[in-house]
Protein backbone atom coordinates (compact mmCIF):
# COMPACT_ATOMS: atom_id res chain seq x y z
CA UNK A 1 16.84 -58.31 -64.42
CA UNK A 2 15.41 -61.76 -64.93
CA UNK A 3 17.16 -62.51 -68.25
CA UNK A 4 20.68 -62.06 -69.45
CA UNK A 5 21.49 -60.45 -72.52
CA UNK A 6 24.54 -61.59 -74.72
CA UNK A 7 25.82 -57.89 -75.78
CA UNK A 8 26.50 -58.83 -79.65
CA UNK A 9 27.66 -55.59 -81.75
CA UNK A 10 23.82 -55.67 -82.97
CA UNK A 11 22.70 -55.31 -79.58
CA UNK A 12 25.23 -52.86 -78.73
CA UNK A 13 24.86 -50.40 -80.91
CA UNK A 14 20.78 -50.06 -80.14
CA UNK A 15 22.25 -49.63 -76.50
CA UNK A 16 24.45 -46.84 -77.73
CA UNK A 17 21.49 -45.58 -79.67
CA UNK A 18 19.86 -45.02 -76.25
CA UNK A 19 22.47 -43.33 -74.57
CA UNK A 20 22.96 -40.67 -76.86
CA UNK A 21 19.92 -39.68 -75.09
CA UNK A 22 18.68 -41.96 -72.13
CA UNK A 23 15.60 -39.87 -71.05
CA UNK A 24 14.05 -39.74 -74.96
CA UNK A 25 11.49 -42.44 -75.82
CA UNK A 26 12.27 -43.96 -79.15
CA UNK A 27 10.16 -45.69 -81.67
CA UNK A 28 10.89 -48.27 -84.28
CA UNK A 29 11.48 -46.69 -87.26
CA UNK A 30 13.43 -44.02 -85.20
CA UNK A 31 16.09 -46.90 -83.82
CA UNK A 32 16.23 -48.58 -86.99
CA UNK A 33 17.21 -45.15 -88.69
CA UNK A 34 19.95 -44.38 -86.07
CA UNK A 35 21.00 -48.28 -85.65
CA UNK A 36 21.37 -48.51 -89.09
CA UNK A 37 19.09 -52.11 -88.15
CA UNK A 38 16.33 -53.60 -90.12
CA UNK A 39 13.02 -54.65 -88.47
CA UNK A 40 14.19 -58.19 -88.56
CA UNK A 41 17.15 -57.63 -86.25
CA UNK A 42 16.01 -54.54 -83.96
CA UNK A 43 12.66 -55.84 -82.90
CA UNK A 44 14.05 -59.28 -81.40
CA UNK A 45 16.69 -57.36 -79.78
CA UNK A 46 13.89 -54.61 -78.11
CA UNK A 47 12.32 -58.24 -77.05
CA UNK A 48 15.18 -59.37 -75.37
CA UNK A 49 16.14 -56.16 -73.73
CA UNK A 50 12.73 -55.56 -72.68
CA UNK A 51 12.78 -59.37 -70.62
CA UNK A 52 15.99 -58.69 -69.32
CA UNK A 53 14.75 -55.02 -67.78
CA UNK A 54 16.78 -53.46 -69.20
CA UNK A 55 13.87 -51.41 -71.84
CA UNK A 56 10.66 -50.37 -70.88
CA UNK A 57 7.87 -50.46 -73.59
CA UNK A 58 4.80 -48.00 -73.99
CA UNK A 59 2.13 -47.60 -76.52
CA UNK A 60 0.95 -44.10 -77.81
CA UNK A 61 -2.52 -42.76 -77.03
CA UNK A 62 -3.10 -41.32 -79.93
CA UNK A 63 -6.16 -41.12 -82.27
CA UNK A 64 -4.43 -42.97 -85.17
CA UNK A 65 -7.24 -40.88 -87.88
CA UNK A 66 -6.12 -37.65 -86.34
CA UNK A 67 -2.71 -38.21 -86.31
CA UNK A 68 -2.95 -39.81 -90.33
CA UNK A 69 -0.56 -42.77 -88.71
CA UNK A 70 -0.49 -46.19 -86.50
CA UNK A 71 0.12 -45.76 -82.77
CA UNK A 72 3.87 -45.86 -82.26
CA UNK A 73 5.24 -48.05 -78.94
CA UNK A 74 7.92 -45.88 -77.28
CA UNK A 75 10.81 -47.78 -75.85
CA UNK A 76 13.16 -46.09 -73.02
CA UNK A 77 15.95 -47.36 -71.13
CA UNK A 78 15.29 -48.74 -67.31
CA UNK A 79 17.26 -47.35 -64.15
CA UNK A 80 18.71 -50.67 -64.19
CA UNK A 81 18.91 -50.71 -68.20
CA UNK A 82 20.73 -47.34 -68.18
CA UNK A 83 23.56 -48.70 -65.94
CA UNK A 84 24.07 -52.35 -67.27
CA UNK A 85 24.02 -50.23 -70.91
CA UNK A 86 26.67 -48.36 -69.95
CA UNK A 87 28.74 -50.80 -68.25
CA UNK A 88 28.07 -52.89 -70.98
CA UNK A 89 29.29 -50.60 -73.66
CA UNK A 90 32.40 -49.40 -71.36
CA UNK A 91 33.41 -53.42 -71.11
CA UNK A 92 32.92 -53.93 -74.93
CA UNK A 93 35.11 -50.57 -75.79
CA UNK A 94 38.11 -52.39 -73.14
CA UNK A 95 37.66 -55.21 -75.22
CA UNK A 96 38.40 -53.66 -78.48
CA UNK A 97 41.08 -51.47 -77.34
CA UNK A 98 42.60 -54.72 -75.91
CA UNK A 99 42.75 -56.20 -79.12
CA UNK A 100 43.42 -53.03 -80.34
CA UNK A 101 46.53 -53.00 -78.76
CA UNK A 102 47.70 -56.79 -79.40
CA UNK A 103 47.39 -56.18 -83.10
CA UNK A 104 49.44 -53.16 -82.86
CA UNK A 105 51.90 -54.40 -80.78
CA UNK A 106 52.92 -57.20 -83.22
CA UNK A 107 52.92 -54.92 -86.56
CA UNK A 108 56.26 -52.65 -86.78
CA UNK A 109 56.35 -50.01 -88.82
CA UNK A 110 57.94 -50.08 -91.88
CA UNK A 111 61.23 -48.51 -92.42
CA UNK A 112 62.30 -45.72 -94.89
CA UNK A 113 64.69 -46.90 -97.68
């Protein structure tokens, strides 16, 4: 992996996109309908995961007049992308039931009167 990638919640929740099912290829419109992303955010974040290794891009080959539609470019996590995603995801969950757990620990519950 030649670039690191700063796992925002953006980014993680295309990762988590991909590991509902890490052997599917997934187009565009398809991980901006289950990331809940705009074109705007997912794209730069397919960029970045793609020069990290971590995404591997292909185009269709399809006849774009048969199929009445562009070419789509599948995307589909690496070996390495599959691991660092779910290591990734695994350290961000930690995280939030860490501060999960601080905020709960200071808040007592309130007492019947």
């Amino acid at each position: 992996m030649t670039n690191p990638v700063r796992v925002t919640a953006a980014v993680s929740k295309v990762l988590a996109v991909f590991l509902e099912d890490p052997e599917a290829d997934r187009y565009g419109l398809d991980l901006m309908r289950a990331s809940g992303h705009p074109s705007g955010t997912l794209y730069p974040i397919l960029l970045r995961l793609q020069r990290a290794g971590w995404v591997d891009a292909i185009w269709e080959d399809v006849d774009p007049v048969a199929a009445g539609r562009p070419a789509r470019r599948y995307y589909r996590l690496t070996p390495d992308g599959l691991v660092t995603a779910r290591l990734e995801i695994a350290a961000l969950r930690q995280q939030l039931d860490r501060a999960s757990g601080a905020d709960k620990a200071g808040v007592t519950e309130p007492r019947p009167a």
